[in-house]
N, C-alpha and C. Protein backbone atom coordinates (compact mmCIF):
# COMPACT_ATOMS: atom_id res chain seq x y z
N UNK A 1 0.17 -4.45 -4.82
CA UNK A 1 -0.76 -3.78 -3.94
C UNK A 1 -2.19 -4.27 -4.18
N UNK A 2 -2.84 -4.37 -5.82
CA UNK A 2 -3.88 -5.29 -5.92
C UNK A 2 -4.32 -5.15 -7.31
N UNK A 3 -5.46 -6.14 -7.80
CA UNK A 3 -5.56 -6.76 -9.00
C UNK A 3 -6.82 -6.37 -9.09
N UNK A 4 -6.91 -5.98 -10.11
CA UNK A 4 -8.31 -5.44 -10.85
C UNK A 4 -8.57 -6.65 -11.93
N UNK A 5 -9.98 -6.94 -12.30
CA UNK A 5 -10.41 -7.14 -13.25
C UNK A 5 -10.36 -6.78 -14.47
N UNK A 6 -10.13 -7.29 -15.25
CA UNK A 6 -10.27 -6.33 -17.28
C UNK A 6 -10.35 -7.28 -17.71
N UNK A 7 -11.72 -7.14 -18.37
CA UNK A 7 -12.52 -7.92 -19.47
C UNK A 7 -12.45 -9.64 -18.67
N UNK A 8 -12.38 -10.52 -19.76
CA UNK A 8 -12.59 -12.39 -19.33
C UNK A 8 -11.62 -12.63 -18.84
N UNK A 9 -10.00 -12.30 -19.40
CA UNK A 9 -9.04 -12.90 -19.03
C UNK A 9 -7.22 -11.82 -18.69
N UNK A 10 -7.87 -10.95 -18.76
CA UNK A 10 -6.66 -9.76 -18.56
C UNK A 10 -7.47 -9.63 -17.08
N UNK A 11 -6.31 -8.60 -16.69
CA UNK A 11 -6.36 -8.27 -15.49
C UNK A 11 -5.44 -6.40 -15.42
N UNK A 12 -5.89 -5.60 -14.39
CA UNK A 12 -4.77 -4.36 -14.25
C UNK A 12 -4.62 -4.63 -13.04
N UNK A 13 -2.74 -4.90 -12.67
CA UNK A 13 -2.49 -4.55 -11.13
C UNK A 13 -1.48 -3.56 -10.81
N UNK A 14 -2.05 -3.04 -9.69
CA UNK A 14 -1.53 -1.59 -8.93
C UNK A 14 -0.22 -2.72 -7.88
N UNK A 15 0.87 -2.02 -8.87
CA UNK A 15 2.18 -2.56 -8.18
C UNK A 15 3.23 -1.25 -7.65
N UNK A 16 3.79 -1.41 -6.29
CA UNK A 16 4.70 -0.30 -5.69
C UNK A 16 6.14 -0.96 -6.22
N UNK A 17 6.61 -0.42 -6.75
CA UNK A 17 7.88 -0.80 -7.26
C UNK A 17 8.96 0.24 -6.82
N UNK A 18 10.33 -0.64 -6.52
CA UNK A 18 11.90 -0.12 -5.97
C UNK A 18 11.90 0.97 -6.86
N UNK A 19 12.21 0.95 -8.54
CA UNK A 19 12.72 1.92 -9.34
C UNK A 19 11.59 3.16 -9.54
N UNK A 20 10.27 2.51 -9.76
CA UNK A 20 9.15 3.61 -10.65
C UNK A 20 7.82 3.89 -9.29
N UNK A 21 8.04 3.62 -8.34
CA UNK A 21 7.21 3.76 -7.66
C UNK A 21 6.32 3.05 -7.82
N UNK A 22 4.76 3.72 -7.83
CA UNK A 22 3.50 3.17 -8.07
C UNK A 22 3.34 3.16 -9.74
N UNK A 23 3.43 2.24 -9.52
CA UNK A 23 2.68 1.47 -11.29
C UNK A 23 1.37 1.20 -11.26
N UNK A 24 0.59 1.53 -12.76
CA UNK A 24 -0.43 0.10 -13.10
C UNK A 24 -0.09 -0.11 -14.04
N UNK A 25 -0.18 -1.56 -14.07
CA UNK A 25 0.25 -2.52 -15.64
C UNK A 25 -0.99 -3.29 -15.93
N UNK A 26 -1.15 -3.14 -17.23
CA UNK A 26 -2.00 -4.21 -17.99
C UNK A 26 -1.10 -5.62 -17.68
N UNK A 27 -1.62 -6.95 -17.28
CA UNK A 27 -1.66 -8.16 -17.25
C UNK A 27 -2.38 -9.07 -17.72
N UNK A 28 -2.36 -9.40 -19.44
CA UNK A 28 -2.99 -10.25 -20.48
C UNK A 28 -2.83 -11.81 -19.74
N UNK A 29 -4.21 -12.18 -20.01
CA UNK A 29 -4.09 -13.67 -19.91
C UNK A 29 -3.91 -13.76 -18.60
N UNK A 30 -4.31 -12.82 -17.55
CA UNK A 30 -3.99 -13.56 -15.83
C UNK A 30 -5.03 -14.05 -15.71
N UNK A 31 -6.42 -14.23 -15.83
CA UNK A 31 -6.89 -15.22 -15.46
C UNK A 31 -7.49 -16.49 -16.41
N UNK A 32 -6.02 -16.70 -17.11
CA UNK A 32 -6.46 -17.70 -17.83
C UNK A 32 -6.12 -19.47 -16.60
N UNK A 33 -6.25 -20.51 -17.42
CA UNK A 33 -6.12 -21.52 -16.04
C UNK A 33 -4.49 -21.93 -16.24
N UNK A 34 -3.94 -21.45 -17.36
CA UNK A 34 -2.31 -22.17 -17.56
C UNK A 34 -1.58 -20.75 -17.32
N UNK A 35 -2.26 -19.30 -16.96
CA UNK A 35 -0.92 -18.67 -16.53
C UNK A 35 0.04 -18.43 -15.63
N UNK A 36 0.97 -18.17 -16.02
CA UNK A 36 2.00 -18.41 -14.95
C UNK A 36 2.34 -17.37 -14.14
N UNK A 37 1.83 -16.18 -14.40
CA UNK A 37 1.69 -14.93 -13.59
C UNK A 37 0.87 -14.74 -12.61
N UNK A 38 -0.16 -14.90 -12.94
CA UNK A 38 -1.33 -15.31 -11.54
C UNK A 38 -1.26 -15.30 -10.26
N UNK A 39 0.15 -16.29 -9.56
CA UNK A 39 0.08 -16.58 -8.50
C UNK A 39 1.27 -14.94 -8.10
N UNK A 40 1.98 -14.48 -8.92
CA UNK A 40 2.88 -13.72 -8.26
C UNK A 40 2.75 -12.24 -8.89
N UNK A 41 1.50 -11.95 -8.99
CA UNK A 41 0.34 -11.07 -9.00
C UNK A 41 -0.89 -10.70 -8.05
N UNK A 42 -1.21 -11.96 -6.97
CA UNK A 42 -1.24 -11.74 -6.22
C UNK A 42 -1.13 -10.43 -5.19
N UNK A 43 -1.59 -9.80 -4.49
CA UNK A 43 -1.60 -8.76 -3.68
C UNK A 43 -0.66 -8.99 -2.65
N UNK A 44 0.22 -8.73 -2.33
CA UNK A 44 1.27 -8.38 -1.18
C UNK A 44 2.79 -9.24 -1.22
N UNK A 45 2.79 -9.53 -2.52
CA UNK A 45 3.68 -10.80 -2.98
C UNK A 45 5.05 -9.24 -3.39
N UNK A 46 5.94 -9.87 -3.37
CA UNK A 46 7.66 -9.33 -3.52
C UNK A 46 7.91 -9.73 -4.19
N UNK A 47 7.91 -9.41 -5.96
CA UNK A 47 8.16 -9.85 -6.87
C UNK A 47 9.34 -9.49 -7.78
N UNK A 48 10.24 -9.92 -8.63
CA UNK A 48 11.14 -9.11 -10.02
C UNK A 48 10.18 -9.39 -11.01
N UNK A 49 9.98 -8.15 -11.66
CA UNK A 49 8.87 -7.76 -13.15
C UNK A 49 9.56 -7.37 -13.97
N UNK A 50 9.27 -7.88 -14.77
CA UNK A 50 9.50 -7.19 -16.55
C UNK A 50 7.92 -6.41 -17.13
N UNK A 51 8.25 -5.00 -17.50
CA UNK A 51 7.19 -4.44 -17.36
C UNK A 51 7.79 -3.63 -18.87
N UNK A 52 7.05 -3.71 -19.99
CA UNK A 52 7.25 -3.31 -21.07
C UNK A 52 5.73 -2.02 -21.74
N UNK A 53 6.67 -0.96 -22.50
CA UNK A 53 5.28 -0.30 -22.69
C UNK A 53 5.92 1.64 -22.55
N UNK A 54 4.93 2.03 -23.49
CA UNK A 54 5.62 3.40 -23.67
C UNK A 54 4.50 4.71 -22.23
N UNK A 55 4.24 4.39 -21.68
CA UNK A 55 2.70 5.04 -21.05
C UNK A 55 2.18 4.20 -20.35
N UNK A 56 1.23 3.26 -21.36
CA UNK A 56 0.66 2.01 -20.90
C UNK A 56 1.77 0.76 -20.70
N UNK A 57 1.86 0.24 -19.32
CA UNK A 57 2.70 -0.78 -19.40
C UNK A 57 2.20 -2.41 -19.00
N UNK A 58 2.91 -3.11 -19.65
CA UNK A 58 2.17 -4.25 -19.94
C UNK A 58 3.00 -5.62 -19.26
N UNK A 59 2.86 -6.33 -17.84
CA UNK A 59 3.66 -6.77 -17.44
C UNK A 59 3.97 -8.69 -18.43
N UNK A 60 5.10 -8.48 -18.47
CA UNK A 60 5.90 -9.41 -19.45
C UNK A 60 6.51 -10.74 -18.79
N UNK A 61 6.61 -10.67 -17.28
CA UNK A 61 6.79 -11.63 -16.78
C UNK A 61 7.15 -11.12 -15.20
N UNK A 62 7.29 -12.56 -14.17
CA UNK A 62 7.47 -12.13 -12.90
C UNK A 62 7.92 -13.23 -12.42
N UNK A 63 8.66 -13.05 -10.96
CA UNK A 63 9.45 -14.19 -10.71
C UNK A 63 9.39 -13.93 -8.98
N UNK A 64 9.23 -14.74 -8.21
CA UNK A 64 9.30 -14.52 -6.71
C UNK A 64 10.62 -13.92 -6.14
N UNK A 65 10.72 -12.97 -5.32
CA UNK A 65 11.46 -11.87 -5.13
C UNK A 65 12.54 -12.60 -3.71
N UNK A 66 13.26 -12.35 -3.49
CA UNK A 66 14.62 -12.68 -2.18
C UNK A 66 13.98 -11.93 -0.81
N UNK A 67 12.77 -11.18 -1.15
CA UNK A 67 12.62 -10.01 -0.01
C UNK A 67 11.17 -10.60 0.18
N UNK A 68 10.67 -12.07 -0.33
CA UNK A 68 9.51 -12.37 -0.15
C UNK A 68 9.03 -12.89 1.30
N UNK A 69 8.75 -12.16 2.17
CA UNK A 69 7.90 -12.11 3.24
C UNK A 69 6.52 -12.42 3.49
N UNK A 70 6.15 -12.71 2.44
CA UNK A 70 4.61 -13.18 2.63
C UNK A 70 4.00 -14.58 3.15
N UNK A 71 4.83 -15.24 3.32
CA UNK A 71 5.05 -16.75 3.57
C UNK A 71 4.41 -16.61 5.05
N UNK A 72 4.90 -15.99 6.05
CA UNK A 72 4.71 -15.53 7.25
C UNK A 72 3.38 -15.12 7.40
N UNK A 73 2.92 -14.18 6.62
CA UNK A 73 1.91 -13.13 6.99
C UNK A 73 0.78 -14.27 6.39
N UNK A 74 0.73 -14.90 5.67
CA UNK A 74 -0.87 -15.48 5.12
C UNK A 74 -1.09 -16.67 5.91
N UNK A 75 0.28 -16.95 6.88
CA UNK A 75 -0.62 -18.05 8.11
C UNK A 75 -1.19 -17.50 8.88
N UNK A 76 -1.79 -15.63 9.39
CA UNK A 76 -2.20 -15.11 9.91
C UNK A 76 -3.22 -14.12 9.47
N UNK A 77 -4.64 -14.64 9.86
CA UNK A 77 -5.42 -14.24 9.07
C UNK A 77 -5.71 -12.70 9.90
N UNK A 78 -5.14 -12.10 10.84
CA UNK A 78 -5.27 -11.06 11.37
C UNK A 78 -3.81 -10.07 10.66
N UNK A 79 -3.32 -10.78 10.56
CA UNK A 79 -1.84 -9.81 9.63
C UNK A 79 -2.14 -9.78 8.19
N UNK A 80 -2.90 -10.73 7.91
CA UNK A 80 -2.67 -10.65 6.17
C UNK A 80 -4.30 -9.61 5.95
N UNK A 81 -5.27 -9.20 7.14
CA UNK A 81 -5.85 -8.22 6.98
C UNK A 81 -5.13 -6.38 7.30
N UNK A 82 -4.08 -7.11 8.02
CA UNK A 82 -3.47 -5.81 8.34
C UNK A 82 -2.62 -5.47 7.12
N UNK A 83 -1.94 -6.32 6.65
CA UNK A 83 -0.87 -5.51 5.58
C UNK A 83 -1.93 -5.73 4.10
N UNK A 84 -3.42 -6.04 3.69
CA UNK A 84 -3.99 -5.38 3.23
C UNK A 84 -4.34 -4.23 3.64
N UNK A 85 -4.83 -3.65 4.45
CA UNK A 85 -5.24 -2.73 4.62
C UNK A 85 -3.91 -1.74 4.66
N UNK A 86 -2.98 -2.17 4.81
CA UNK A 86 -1.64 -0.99 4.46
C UNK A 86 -1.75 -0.84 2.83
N UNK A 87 -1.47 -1.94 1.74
CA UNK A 87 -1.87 -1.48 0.86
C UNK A 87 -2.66 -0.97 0.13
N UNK A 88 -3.60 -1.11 1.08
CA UNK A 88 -4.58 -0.25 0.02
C UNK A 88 -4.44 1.29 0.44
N UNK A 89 -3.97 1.57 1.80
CA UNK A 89 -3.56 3.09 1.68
C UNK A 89 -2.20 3.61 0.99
N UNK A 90 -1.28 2.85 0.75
CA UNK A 90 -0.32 2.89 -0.17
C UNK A 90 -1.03 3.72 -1.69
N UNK A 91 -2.21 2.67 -1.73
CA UNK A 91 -2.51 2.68 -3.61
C UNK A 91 -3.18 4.24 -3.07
N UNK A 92 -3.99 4.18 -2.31
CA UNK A 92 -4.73 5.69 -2.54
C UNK A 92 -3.73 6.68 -2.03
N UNK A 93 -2.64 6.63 -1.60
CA UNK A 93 -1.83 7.71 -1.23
C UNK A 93 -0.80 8.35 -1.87
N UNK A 94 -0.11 7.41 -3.04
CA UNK A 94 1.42 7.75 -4.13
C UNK A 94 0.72 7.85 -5.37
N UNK A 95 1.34 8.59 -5.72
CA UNK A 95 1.38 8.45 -7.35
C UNK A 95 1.80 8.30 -7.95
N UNK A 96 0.86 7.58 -9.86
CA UNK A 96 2.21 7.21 -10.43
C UNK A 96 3.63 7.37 -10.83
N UNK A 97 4.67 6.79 -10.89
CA UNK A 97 6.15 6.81 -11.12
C UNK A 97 6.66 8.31 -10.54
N UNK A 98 6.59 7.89 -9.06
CA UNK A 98 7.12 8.79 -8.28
C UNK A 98 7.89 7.77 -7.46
N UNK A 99 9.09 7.23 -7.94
CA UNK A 99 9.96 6.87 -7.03
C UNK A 99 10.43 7.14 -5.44
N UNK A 100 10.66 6.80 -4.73
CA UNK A 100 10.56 7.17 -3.22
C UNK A 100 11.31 6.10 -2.56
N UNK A 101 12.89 6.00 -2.13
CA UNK A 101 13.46 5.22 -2.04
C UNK A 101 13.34 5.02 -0.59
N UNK A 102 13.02 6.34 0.31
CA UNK A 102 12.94 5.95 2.03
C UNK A 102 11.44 5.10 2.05
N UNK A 103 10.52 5.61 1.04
CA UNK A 103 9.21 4.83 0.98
C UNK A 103 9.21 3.46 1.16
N UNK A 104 10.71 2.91 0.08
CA UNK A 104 10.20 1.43 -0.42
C UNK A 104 11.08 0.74 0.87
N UNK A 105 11.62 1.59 1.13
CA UNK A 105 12.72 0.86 2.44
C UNK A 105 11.65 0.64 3.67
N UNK A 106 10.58 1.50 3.57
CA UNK A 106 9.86 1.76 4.95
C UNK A 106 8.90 0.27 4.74
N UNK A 107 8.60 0.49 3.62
CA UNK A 107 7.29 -0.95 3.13
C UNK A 107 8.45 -2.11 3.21
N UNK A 108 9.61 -2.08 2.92
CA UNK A 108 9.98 -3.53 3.23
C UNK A 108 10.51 -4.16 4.66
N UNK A 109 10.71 -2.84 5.37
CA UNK A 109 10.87 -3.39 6.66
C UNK A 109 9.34 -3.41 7.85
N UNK A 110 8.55 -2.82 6.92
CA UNK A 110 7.24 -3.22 7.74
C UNK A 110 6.78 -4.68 7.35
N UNK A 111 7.51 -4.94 6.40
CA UNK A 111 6.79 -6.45 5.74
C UNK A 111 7.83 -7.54 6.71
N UNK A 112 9.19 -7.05 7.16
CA UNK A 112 10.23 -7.72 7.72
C UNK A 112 9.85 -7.56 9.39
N UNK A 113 9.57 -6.48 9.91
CA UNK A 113 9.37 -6.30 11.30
C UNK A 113 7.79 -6.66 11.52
N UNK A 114 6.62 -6.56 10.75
CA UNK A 114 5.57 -6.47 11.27
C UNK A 114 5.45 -5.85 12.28
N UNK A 115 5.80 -4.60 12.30
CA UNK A 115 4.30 -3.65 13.47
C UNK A 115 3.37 -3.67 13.85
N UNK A 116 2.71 -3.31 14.77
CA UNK A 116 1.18 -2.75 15.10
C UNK A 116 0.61 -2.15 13.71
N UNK A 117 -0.52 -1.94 13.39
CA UNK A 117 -0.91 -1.57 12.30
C UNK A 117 -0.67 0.42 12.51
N UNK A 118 -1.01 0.68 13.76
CA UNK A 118 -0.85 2.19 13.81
C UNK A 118 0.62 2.55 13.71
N UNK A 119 1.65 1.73 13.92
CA UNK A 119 2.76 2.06 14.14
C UNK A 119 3.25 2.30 12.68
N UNK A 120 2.48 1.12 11.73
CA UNK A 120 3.21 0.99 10.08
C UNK A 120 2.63 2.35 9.53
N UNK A 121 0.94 2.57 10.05
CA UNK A 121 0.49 3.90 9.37
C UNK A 121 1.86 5.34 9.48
N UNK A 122 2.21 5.03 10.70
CA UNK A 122 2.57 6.36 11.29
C UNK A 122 4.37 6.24 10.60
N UNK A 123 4.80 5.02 9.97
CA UNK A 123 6.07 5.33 9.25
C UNK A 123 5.87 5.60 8.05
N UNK A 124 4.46 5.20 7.50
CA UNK A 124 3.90 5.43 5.96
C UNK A 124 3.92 6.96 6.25
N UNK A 125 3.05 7.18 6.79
CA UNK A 125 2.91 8.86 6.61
C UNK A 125 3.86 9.73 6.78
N UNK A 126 4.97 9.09 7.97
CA UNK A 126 6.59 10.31 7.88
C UNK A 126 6.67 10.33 6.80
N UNK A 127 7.10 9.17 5.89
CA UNK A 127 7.93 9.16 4.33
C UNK A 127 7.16 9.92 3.94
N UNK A 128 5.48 10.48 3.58
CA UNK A 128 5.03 11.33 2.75
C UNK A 128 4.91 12.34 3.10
N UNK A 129 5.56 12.76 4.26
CA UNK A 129 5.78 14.22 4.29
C UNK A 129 4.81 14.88 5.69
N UNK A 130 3.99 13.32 6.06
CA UNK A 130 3.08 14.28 7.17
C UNK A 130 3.41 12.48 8.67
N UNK A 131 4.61 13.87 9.10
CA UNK A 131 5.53 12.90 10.50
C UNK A 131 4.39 13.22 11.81
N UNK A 132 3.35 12.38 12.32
CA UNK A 132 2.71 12.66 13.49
C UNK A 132 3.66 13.14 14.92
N UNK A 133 4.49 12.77 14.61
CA UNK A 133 5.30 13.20 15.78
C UNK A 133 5.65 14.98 15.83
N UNK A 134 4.64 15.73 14.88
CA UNK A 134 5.11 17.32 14.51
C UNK A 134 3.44 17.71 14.56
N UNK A 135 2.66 16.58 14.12
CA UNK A 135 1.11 17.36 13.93
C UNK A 135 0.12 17.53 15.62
N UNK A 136 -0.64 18.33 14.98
CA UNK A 136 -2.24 18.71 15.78
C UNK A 136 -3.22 18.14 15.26
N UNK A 137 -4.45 18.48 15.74
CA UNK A 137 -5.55 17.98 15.28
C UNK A 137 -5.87 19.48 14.46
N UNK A 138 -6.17 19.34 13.51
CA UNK A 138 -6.45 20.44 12.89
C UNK A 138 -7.58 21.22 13.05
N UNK A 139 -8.92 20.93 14.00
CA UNK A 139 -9.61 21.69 14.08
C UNK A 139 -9.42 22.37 15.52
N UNK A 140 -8.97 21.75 16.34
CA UNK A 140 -8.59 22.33 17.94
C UNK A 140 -7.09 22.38 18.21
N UNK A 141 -6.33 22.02 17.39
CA UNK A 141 -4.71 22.03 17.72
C UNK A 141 -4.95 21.12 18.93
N UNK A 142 -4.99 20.26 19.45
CA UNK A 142 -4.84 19.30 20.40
C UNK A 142 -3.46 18.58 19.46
N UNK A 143 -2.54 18.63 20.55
CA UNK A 143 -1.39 17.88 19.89
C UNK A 143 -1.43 16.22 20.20
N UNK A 144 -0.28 15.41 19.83
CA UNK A 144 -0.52 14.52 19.65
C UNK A 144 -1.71 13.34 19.16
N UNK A 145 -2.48 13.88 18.00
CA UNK A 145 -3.75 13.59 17.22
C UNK A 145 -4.01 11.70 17.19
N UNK A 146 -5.28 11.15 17.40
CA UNK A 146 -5.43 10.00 17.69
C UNK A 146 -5.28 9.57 15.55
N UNK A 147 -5.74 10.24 14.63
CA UNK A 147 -6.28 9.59 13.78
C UNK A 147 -5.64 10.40 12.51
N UNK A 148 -5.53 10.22 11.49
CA UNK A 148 -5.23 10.84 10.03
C UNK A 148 -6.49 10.24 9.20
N UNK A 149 -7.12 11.87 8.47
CA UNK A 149 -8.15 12.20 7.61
C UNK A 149 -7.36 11.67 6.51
N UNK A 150 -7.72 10.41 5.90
CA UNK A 150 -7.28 9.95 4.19
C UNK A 150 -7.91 11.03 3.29
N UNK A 151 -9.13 11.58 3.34
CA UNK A 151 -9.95 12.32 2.49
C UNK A 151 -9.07 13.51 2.29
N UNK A 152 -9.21 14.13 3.36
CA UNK A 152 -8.77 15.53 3.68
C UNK A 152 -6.88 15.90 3.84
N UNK A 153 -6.03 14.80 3.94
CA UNK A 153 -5.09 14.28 4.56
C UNK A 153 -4.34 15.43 5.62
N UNK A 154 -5.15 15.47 7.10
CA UNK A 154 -5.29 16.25 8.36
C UNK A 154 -5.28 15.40 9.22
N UNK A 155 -4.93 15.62 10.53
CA UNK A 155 -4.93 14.81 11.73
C UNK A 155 -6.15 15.60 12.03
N UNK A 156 -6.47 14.25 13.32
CA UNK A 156 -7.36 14.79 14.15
C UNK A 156 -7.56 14.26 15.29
N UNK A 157 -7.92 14.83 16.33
CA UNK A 157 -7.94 14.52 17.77
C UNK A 157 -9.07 13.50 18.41
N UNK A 158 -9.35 12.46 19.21
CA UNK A 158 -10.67 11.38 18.78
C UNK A 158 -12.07 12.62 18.96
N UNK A 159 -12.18 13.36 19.66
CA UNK A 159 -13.26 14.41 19.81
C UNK A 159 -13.80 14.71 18.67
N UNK A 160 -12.93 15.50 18.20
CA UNK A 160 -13.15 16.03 16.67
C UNK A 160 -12.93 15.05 15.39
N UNK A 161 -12.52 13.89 15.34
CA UNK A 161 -13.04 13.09 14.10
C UNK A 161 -13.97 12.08 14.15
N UNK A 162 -14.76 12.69 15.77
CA UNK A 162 -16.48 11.77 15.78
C UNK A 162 -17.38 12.20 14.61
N UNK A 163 -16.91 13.54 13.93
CA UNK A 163 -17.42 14.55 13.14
C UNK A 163 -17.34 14.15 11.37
N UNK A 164 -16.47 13.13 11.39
CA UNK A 164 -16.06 12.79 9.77
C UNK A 164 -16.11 11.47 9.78
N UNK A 165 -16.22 10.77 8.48
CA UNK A 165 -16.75 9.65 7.96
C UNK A 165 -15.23 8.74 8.69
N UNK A 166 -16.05 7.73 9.02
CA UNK A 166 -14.92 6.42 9.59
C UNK A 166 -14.36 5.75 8.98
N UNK A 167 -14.37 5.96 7.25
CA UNK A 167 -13.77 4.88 6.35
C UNK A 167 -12.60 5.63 5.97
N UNK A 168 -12.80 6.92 6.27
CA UNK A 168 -11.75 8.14 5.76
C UNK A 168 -10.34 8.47 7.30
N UNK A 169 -10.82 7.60 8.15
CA UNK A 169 -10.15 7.56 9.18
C UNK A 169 -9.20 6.66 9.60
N UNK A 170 -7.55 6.94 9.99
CA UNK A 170 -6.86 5.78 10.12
C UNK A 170 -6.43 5.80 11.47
N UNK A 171 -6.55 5.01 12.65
CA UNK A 171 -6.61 5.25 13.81
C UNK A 171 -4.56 4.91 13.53
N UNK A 172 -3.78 6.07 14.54
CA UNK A 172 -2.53 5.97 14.35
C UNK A 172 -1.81 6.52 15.98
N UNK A 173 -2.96 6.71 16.59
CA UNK A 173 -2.47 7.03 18.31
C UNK A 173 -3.13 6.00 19.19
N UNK A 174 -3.38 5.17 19.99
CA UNK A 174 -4.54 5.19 20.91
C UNK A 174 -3.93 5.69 22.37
């Protein structure tokens, strides 16, 4: 999902994983110039990890995954902004080692079908429990809501989320 900085040559990345859900792992030595993790650490890459560690986990190695779809998406510099921007609502939306098996099925067939970006929001959000096809806008009940509040996590109707910050807004109707 994505790679943080730590210190000269470590790194922490926020990985959605089949078994443990959302992980972060310490990654020693990723930005050294001979490691071999680097490239499949990467943000949106389908990887097998060895992830060692009692709490803190510390990834041990990685290998390019059978379900790797990314090949596709980074000749398109309008998709490979779209399925960033899916992960990064991924990272702010699960928590850690909360497994979610309709979750990981939903993220790998959005990586296999490529959707509209509102269409992938709107299967992300069934799996967590808030299906637009049931909500209102929460301040007027206007059904069928243009947008979902990340902050607040509420729908809202385009009227009423002229009213709240636009970075906190995921357009999921038009």
């Amino acid at each position: 999902m994505a790679k943080e900085e730590n210190g000269e040559v470590d790194a922490t990345a926020h990985l959605y994983t089949e078994k443990l859900g959302r992980v972060i792992a310490k990654a020693k030595g990723l930005k050294r110039i001979k490691s071999k993790l680097s490239a499949y650490l990467e943000p949106l890459n389908f990887i097998n990890i060895r992830l060692v560690g009692n709490g803190r986990l510390q990834v041990v190695d990685a290998l390019a995954s059978d379900k790797n779809e990314i090949t596709k998406i980074k000749s398109s510099a309008e998709d490979l902004e779209k399925f960033l921007k899916i992960a990064d609502f991924l990272k702010e939306t699960t928590f850690e080692f909360q497994p979610d098996q309709q979750l990981w099925h939903t993220i790998v067939n959005i990586f296999k079908n490529n959707p509209k970006l509102e269409d992938a929001y709107k299967l992300i959000l069934r799996d967590l429990g808030f299906d637009p096809r049931f909500a209102a806008c929460e301040i007027c009940q206007k059904e069928n809501p243009e947008f979902f509040n990340k902050e607040n996590q509420t729908f809202l109707c385009e009227n009423c989320a002229t009213k709240t910050n636009k970075n906190d807004l995921l357009l999921i109707n038009r």
